[in-house]
N, C-alpha and C. Protein backbone atom coordinates (compact mmCIF):
# COMPACT_ATOMS: atom_id res chain seq x y z
N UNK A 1 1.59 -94.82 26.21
CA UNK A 1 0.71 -94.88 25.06
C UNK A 1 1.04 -93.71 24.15
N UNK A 2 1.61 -93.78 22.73
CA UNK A 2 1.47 -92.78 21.96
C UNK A 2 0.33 -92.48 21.19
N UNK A 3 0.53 -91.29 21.18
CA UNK A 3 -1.22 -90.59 20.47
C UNK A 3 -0.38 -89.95 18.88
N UNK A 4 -1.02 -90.05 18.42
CA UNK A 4 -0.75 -89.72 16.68
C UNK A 4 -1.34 -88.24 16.87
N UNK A 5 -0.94 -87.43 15.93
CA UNK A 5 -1.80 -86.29 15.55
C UNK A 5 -3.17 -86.67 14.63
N UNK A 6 -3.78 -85.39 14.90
CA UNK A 6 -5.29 -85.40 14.02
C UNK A 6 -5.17 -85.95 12.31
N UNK A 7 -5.92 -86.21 11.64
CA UNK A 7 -5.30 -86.67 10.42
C UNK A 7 -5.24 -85.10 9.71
N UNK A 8 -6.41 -84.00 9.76
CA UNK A 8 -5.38 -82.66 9.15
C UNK A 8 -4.08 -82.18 9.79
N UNK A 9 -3.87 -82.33 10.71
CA UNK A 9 -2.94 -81.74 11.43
C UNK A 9 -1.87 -82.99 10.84
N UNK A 10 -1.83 -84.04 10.64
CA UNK A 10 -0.88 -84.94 10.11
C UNK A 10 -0.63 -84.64 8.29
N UNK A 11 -1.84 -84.67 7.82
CA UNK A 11 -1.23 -83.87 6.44
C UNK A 11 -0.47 -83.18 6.21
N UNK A 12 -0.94 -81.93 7.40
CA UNK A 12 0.13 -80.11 7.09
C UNK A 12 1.65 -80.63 7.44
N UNK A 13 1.56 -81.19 8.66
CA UNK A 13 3.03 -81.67 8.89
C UNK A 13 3.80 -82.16 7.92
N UNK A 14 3.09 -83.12 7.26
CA UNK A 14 3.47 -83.75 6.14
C UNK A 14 3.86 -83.09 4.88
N UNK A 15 3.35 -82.06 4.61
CA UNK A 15 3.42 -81.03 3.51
C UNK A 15 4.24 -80.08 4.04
N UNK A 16 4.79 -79.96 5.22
CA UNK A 16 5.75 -78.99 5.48
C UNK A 16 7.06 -80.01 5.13
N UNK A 17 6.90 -80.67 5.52
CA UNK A 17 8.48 -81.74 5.76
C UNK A 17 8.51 -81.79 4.26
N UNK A 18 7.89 -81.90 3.08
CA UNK A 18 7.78 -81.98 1.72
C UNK A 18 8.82 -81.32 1.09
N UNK A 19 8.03 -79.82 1.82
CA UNK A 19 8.18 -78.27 0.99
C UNK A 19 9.93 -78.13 1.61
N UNK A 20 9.70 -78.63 2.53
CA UNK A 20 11.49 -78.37 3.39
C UNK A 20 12.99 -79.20 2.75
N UNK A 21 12.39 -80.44 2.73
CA UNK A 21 13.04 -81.21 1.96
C UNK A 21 13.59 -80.55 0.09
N UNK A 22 12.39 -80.46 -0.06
CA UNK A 22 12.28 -79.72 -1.55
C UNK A 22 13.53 -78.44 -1.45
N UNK A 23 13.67 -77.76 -0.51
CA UNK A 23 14.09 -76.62 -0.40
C UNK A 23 16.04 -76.79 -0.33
N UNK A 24 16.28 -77.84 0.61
CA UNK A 24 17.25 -78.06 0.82
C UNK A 24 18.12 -78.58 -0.05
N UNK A 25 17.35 -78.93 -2.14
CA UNK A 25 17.99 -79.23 -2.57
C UNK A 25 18.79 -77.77 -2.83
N UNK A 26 18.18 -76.79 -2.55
CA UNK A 26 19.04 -75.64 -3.28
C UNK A 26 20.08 -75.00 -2.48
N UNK A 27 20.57 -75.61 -1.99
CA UNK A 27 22.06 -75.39 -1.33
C UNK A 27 22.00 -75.06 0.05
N UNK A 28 23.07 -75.73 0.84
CA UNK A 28 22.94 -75.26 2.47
C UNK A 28 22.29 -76.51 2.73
N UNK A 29 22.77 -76.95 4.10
CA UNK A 29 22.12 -78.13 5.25
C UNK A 29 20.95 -77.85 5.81
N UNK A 30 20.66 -76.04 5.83
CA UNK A 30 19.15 -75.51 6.40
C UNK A 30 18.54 -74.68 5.57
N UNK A 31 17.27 -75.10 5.27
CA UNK A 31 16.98 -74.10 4.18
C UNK A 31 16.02 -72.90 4.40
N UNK A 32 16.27 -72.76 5.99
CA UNK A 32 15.68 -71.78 6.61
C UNK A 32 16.90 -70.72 7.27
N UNK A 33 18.53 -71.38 6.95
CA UNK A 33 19.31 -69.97 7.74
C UNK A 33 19.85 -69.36 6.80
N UNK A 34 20.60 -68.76 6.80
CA UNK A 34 21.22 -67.28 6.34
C UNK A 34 22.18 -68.41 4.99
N UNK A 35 22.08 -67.65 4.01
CA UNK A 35 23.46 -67.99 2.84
C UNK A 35 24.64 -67.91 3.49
N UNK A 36 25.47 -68.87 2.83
CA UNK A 36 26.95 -68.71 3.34
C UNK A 36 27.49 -67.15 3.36
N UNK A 37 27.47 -66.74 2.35
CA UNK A 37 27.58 -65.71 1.83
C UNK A 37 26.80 -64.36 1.44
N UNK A 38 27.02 -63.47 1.52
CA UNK A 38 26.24 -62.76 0.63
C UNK A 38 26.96 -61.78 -0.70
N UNK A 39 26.56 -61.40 -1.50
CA UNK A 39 27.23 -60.92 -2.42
C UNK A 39 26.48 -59.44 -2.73
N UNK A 40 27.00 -58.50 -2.74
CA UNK A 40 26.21 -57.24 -2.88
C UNK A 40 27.28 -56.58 -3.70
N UNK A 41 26.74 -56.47 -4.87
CA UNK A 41 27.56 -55.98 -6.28
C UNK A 41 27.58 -54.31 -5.89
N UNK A 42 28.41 -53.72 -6.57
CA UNK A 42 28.42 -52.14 -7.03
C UNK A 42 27.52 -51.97 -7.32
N UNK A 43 26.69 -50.87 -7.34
CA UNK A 43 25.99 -49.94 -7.96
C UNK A 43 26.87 -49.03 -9.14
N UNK A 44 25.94 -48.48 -9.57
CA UNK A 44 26.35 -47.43 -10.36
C UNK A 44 27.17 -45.86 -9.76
N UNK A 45 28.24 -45.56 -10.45
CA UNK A 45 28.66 -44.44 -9.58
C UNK A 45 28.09 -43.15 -9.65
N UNK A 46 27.93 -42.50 -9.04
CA UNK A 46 27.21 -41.41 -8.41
C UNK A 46 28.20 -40.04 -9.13
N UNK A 47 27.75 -38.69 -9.11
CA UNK A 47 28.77 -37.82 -9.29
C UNK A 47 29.11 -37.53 -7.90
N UNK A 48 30.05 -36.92 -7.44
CA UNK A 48 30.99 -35.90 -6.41
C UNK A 48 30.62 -34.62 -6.40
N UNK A 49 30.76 -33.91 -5.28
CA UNK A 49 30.72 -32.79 -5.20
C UNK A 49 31.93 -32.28 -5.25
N UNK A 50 32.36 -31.10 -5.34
CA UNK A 50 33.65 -30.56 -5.67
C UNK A 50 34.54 -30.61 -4.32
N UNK A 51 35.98 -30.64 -4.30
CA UNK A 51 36.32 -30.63 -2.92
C UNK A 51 37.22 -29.26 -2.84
N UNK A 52 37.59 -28.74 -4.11
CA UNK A 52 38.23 -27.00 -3.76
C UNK A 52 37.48 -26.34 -3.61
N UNK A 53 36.04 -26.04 -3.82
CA UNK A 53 35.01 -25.44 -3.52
C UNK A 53 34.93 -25.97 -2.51
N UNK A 54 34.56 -26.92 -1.66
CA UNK A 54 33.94 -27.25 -0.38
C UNK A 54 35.44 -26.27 0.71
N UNK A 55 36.66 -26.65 0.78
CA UNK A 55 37.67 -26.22 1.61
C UNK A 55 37.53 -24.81 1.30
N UNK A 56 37.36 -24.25 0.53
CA UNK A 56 37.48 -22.30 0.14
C UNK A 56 36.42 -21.75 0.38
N UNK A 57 35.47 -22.70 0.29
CA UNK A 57 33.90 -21.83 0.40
C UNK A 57 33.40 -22.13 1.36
N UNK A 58 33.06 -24.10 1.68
CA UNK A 58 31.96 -24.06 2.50
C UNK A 58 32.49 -24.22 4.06
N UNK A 59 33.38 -24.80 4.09
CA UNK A 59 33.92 -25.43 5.25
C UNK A 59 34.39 -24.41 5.88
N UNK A 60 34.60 -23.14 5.75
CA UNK A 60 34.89 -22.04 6.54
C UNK A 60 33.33 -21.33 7.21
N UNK A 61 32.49 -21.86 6.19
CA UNK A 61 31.03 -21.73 7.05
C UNK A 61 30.83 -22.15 8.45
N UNK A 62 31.59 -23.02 8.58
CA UNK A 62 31.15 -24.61 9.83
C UNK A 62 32.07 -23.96 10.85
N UNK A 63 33.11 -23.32 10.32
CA UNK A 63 34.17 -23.24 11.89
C UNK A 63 33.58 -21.30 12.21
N UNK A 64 32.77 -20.84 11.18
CA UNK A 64 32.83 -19.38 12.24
C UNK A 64 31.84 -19.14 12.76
N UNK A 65 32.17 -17.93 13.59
CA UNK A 65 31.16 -17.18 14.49
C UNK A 65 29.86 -16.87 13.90
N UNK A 66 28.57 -17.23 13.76
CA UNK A 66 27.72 -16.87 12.85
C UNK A 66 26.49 -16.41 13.79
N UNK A 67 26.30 -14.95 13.92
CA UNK A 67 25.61 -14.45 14.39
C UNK A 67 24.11 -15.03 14.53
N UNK A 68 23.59 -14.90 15.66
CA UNK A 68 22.15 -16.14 15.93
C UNK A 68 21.21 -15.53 15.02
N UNK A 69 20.33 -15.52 14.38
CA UNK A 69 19.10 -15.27 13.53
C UNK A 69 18.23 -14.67 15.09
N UNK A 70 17.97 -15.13 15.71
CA UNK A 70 17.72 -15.19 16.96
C UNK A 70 17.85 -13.37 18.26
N UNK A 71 19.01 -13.25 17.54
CA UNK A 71 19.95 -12.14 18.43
C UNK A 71 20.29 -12.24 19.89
N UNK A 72 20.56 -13.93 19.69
CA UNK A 72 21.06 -14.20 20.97
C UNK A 72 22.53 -14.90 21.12
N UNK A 73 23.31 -14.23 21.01
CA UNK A 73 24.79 -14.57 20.42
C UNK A 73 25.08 -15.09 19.63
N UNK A 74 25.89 -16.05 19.19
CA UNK A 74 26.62 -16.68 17.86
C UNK A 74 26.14 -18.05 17.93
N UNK A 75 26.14 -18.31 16.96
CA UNK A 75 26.54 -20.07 16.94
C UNK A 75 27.71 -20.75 16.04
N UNK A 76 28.57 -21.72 15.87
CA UNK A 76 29.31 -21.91 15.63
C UNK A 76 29.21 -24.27 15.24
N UNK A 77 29.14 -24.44 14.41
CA UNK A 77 28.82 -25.54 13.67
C UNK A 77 29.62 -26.52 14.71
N UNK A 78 30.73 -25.68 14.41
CA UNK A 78 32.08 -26.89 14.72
C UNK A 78 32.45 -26.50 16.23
N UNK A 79 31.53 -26.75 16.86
CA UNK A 79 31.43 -26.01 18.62
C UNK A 79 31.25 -27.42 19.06
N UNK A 80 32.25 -27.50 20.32
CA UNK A 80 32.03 -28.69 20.71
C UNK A 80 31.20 -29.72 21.25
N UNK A 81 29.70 -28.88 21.73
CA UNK A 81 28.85 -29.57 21.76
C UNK A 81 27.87 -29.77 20.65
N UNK A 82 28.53 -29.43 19.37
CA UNK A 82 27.36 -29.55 18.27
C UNK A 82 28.11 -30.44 17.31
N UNK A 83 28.98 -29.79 16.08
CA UNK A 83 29.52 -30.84 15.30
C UNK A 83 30.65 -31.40 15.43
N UNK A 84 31.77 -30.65 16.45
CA UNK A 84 33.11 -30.80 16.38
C UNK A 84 33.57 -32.45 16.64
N UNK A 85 34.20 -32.82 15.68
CA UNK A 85 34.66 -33.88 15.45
C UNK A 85 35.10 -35.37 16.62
N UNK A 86 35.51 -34.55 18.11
CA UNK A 86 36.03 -35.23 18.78
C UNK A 86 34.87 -35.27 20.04
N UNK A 87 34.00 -33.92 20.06
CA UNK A 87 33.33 -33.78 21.29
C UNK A 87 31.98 -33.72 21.08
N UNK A 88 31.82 -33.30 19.79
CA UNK A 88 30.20 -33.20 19.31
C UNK A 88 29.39 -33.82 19.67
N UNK A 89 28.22 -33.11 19.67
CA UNK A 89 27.02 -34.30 19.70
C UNK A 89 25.67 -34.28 18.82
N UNK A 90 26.42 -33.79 17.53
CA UNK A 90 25.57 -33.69 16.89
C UNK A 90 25.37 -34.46 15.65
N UNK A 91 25.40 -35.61 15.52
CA UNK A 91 24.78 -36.57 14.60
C UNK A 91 26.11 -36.99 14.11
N UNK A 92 25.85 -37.84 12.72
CA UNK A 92 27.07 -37.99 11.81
C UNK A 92 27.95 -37.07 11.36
N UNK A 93 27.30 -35.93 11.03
CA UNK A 93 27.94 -34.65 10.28
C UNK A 93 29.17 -34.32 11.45
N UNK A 94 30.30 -34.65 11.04
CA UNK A 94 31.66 -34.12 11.97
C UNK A 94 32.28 -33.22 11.07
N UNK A 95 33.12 -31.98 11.67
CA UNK A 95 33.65 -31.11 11.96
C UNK A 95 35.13 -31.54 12.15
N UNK A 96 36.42 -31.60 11.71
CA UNK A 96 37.68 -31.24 12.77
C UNK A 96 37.95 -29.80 12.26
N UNK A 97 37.87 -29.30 13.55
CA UNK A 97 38.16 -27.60 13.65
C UNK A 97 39.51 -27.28 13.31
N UNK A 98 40.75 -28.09 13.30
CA UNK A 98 42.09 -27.77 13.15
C UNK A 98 42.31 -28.00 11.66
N UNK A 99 41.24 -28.52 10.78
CA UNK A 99 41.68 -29.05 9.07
C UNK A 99 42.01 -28.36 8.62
N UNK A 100 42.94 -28.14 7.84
CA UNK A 100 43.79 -27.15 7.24
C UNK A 100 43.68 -27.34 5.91
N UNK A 101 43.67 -26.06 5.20
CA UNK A 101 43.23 -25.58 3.58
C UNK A 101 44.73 -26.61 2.77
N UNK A 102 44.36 -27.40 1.85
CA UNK A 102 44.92 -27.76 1.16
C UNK A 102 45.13 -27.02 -0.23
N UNK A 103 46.52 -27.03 -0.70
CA UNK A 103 47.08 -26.35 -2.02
C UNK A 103 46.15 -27.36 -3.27
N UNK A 104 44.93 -27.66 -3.63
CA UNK A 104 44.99 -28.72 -4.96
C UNK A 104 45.67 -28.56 -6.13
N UNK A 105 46.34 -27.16 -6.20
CA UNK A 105 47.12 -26.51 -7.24
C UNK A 105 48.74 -27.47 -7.59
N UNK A 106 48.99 -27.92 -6.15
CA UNK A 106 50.19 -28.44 -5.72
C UNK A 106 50.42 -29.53 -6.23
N UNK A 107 51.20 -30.38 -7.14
CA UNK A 107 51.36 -31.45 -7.64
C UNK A 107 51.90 -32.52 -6.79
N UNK A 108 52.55 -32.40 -5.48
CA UNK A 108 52.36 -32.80 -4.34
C UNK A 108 51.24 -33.17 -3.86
N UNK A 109 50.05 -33.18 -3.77
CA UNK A 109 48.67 -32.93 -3.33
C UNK A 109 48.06 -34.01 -4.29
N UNK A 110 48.58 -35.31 -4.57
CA UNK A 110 47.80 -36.29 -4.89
C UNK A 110 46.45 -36.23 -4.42
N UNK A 111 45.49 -36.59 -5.41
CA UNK A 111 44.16 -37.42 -4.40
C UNK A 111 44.45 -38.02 -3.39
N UNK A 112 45.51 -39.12 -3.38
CA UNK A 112 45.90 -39.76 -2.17
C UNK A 112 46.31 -39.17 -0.77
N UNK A 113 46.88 -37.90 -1.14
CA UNK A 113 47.50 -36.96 -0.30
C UNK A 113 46.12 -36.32 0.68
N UNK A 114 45.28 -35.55 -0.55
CA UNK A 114 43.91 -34.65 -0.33
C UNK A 114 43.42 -36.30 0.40
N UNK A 115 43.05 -37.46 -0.01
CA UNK A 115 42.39 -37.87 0.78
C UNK A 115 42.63 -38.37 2.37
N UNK A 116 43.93 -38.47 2.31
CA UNK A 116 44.29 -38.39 3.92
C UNK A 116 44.28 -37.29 4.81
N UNK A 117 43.87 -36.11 4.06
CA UNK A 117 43.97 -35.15 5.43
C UNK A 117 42.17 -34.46 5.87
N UNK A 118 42.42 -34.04 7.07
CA UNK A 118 41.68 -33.92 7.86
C UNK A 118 40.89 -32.93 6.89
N UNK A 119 40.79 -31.64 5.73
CA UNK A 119 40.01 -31.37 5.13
C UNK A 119 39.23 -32.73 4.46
N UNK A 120 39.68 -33.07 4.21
CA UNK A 120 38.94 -34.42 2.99
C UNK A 120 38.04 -35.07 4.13
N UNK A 121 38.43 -35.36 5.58
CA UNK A 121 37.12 -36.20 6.15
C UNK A 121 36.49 -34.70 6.59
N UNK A 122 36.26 -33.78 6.63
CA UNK A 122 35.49 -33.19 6.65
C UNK A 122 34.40 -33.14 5.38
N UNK A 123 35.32 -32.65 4.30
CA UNK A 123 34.48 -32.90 2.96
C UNK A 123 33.92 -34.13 3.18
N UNK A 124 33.93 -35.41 3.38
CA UNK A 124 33.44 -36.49 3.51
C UNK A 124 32.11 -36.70 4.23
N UNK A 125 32.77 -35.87 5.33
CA UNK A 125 31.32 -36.14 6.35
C UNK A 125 30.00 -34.90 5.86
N UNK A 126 30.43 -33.73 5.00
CA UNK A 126 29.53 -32.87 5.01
C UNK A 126 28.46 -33.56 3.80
N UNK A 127 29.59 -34.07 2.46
CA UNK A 127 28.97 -34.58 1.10
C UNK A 127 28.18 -35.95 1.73
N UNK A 128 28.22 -36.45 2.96
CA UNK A 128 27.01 -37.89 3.66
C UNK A 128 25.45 -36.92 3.70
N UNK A 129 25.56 -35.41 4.13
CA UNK A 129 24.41 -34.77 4.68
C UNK A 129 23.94 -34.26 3.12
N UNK A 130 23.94 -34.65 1.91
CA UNK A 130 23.59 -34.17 0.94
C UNK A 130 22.97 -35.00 0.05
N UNK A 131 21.78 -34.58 -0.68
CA UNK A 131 21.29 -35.34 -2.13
C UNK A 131 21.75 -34.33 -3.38
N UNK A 132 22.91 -34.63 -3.91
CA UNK A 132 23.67 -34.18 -5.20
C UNK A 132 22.34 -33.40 -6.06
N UNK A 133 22.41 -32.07 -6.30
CA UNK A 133 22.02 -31.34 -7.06
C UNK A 133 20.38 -30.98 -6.73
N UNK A 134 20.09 -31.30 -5.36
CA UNK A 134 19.11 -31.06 -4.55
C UNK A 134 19.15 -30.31 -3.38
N UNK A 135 19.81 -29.44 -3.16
CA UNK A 135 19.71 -28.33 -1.67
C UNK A 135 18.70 -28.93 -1.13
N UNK A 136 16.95 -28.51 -1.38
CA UNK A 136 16.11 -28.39 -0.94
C UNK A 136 15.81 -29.82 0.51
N UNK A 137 16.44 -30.66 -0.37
CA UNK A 137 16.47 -32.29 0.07
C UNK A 137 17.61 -32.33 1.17
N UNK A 138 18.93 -31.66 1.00
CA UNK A 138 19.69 -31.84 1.80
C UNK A 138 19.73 -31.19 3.28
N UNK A 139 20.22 -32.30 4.41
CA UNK A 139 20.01 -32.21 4.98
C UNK A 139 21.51 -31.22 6.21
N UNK A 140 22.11 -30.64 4.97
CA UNK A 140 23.23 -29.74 5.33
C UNK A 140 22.56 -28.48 5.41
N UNK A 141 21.60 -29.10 4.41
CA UNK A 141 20.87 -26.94 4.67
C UNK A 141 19.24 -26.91 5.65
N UNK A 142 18.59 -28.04 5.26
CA UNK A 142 17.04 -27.79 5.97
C UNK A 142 17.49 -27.74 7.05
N UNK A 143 18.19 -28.77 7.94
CA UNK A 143 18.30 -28.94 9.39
C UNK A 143 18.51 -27.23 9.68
N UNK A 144 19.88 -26.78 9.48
CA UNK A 144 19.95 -25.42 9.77
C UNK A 144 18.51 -24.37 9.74
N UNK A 145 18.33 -24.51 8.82
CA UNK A 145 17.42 -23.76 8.26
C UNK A 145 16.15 -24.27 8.88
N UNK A 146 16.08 -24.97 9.54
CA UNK A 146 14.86 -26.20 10.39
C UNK A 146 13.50 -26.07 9.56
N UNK A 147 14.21 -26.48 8.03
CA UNK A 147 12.69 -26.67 6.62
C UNK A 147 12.11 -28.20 7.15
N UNK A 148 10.90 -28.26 8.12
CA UNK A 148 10.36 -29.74 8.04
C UNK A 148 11.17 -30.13 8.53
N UNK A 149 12.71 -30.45 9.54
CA UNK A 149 13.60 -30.90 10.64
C UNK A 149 14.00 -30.55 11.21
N UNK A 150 13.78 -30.95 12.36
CA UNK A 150 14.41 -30.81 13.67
C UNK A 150 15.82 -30.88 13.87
N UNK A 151 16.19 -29.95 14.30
CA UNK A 151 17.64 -29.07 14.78
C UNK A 151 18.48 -29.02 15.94
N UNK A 152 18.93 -30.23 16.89
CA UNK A 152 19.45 -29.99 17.61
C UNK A 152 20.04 -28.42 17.80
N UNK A 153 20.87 -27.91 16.85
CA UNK A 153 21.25 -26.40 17.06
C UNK A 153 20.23 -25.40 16.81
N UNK A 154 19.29 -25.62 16.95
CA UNK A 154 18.07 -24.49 16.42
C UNK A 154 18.10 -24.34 14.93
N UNK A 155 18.05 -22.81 15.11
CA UNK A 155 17.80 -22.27 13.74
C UNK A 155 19.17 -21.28 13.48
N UNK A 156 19.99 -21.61 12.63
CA UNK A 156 21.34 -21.06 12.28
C UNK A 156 21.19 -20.46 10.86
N UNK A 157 20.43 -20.51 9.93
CA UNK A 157 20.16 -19.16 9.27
C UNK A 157 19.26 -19.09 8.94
N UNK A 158 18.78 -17.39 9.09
CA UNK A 158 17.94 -16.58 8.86
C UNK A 158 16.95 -17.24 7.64
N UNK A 159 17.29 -17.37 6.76
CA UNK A 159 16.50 -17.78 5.54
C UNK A 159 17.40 -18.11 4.59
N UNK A 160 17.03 -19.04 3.09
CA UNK A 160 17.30 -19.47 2.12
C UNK A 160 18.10 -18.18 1.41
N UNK A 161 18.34 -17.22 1.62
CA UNK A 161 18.83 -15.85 1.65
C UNK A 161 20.27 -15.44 1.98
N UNK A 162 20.49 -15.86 2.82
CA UNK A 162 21.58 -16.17 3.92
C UNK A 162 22.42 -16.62 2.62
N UNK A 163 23.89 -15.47 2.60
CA UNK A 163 24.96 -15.85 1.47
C UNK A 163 25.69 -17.02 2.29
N UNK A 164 25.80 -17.37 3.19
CA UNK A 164 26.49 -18.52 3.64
C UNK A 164 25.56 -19.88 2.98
N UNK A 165 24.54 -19.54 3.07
CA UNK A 165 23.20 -20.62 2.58
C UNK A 165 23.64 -20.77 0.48
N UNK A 166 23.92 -19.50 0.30
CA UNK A 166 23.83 -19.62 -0.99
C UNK A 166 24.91 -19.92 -1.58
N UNK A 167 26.09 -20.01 -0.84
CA UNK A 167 27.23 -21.03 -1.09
C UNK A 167 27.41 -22.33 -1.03
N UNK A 168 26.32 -23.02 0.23
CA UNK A 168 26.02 -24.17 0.03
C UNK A 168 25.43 -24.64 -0.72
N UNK A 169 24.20 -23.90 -1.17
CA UNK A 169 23.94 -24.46 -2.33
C UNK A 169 24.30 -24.40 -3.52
N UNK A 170 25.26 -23.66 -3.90
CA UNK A 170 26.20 -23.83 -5.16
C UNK A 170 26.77 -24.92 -5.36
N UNK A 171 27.12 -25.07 -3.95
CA UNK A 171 28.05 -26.49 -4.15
C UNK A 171 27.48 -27.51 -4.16
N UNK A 172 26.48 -27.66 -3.84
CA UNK A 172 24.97 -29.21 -3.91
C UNK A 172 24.86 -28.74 -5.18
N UNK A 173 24.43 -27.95 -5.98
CA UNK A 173 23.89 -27.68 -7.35
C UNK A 173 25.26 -27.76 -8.49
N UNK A 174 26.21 -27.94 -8.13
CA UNK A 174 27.76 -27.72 -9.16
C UNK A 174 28.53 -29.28 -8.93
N UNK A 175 28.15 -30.31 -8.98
CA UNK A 175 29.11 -31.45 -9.03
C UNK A 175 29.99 -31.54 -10.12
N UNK A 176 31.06 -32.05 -9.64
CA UNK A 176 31.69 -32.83 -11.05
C UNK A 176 31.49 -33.57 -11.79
N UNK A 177 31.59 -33.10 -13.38
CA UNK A 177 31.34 -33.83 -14.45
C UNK A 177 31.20 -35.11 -14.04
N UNK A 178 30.05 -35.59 -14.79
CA UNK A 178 29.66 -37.11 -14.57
C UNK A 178 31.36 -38.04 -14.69
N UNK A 179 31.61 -39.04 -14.32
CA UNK A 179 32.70 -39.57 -14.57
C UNK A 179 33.91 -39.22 -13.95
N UNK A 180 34.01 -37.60 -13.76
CA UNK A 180 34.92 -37.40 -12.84
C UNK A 180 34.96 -37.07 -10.99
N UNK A 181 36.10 -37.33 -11.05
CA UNK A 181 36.16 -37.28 -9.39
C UNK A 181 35.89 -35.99 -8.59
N UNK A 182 36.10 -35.60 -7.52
CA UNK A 182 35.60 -34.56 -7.01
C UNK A 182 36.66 -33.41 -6.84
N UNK A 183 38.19 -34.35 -7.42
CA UNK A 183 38.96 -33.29 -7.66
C UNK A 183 39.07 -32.67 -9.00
N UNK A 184 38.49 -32.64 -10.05
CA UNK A 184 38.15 -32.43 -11.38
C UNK A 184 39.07 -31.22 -11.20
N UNK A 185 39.43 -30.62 -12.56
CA UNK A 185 40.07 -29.63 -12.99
C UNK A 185 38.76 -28.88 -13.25
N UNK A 186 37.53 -29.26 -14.04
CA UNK A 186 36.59 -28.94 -14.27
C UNK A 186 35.69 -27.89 -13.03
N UNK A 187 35.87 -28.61 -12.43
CA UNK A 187 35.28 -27.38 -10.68
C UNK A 187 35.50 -26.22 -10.52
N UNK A 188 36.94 -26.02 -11.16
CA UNK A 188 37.96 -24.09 -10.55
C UNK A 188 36.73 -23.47 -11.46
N UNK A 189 36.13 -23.99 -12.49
CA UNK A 189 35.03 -23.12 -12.77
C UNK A 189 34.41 -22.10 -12.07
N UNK A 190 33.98 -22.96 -10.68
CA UNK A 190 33.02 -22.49 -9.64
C UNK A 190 33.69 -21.16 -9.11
N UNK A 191 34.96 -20.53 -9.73
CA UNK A 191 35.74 -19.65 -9.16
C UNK A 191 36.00 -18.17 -9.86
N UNK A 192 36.07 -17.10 -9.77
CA UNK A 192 36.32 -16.21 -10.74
C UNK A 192 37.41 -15.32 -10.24
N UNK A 193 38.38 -15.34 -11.24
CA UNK A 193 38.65 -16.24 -11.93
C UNK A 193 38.71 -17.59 -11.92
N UNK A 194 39.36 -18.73 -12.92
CA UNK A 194 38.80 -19.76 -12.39
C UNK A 194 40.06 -20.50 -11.12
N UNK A 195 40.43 -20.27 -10.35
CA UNK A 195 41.61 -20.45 -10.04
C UNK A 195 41.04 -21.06 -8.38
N UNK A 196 41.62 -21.88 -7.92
CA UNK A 196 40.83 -22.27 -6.88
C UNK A 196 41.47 -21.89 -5.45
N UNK A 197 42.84 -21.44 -5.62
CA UNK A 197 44.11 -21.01 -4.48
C UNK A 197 43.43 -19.08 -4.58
N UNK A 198 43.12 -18.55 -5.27
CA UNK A 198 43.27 -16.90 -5.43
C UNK A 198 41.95 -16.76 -6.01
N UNK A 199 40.90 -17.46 -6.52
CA UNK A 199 39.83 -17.17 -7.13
C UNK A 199 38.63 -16.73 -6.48
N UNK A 200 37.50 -16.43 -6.23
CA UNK A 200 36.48 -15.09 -5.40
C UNK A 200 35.23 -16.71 -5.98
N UNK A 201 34.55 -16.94 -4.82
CA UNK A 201 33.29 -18.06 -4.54
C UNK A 201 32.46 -18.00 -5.21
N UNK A 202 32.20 -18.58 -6.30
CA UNK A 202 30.64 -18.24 -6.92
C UNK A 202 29.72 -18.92 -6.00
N UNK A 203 28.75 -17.82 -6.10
CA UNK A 203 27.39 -18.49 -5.66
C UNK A 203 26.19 -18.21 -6.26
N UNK A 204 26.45 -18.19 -7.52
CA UNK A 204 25.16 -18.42 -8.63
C UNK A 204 25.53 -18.34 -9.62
């Protein structure tokens, strides 16, 4: 013996199969799974942070001995249980401790060149821990600084004070000209003179 549904309960059914039908004229056999496709356009481009400033200034931050705030020995960024690239365990932010200072002076030294070597994925991975022309926000300096986050490495400097601190934030606060890349000619600014191989770090 078959039993019918209730007559509301036969309406809704009915008005679903409607609304479904209706649906399936707009492309696809199911009009409840996933698009063939998806399409996710560009955004707008962003500025860069500088990358001869990052190799001369900051990235020599990450590989040294930096006395604990603490006064309980050193700490060291690019230590293998914290950022170092191969052994770390400390988040996205990687470290390779062996990256070697690139000439950008060198006409040899394509972008293409700078972007294959092991400085550039460093620069890469440090400019992920940053909001461009926001220190306060970035998370290259609070974590250290443990402003409102938690620190796997504790607390690695003293305060917003800290000239290692105030080099980082030169370089979050100094991007390249809108439009240009992060190897800009425009950057050796950040240098005095402006020279980015022989020039002395600004940090204000």
């Amino acid at each position: 013996m078959t039993r019918s549904a209730p007559g509301p309960l036969r309406s809704c059914l009915a008005a679903v199969g409607f609304i479904l039908i209706g649906l399936s004229g707009c492309g696809g056999s199911n009009p409840l799974d996933n698009p063939p496709a998806v399409s996710n356009p560009g955004g707008a481009v962003g500025q860069r942070l500088a990358f001869a400033y990052f190799e001369r200034c900051v990235n020599p931050i990450f590989k040294a001995q930096l006395p604990s705030p603490t006064g309980n020995g050193t700490n060291t960024c690019a230590a293998a249980g914290c950022h170092d690239n191969a052994t770390g365990t400390g988040g996205a932010f990687r470290i390779i401790p062996g990256a070697l200072v690139q000439n950008v002076t060198d006409p040899a030294n394509t972008p293409a060149v700078l972007q294959a070597s092991d400085m550039y994925k460093d620069f890469y991975s440090a400019q992920g821990e940053v909001v461009i022309g926001t220190p306060a926000q970035s998370r290259l300096l609070n974590k250290p600084l443990q402003q409102n986050v938690l620190h796997g490495g504790g607390l690695i400097f003293a305060s917003d004070q800290d000239p290692n601190v105030k080099l980082i934030q030169y370089w979050i606060n100094n991007p390249a000209p809108a439009g240009q890349d992060e190897f800009s000619t425009a950057t050796y600014g950040m240098f005095t003179p402006a020279d980015p191989v022989n020039g002395t770090c600004n940090s204000n």
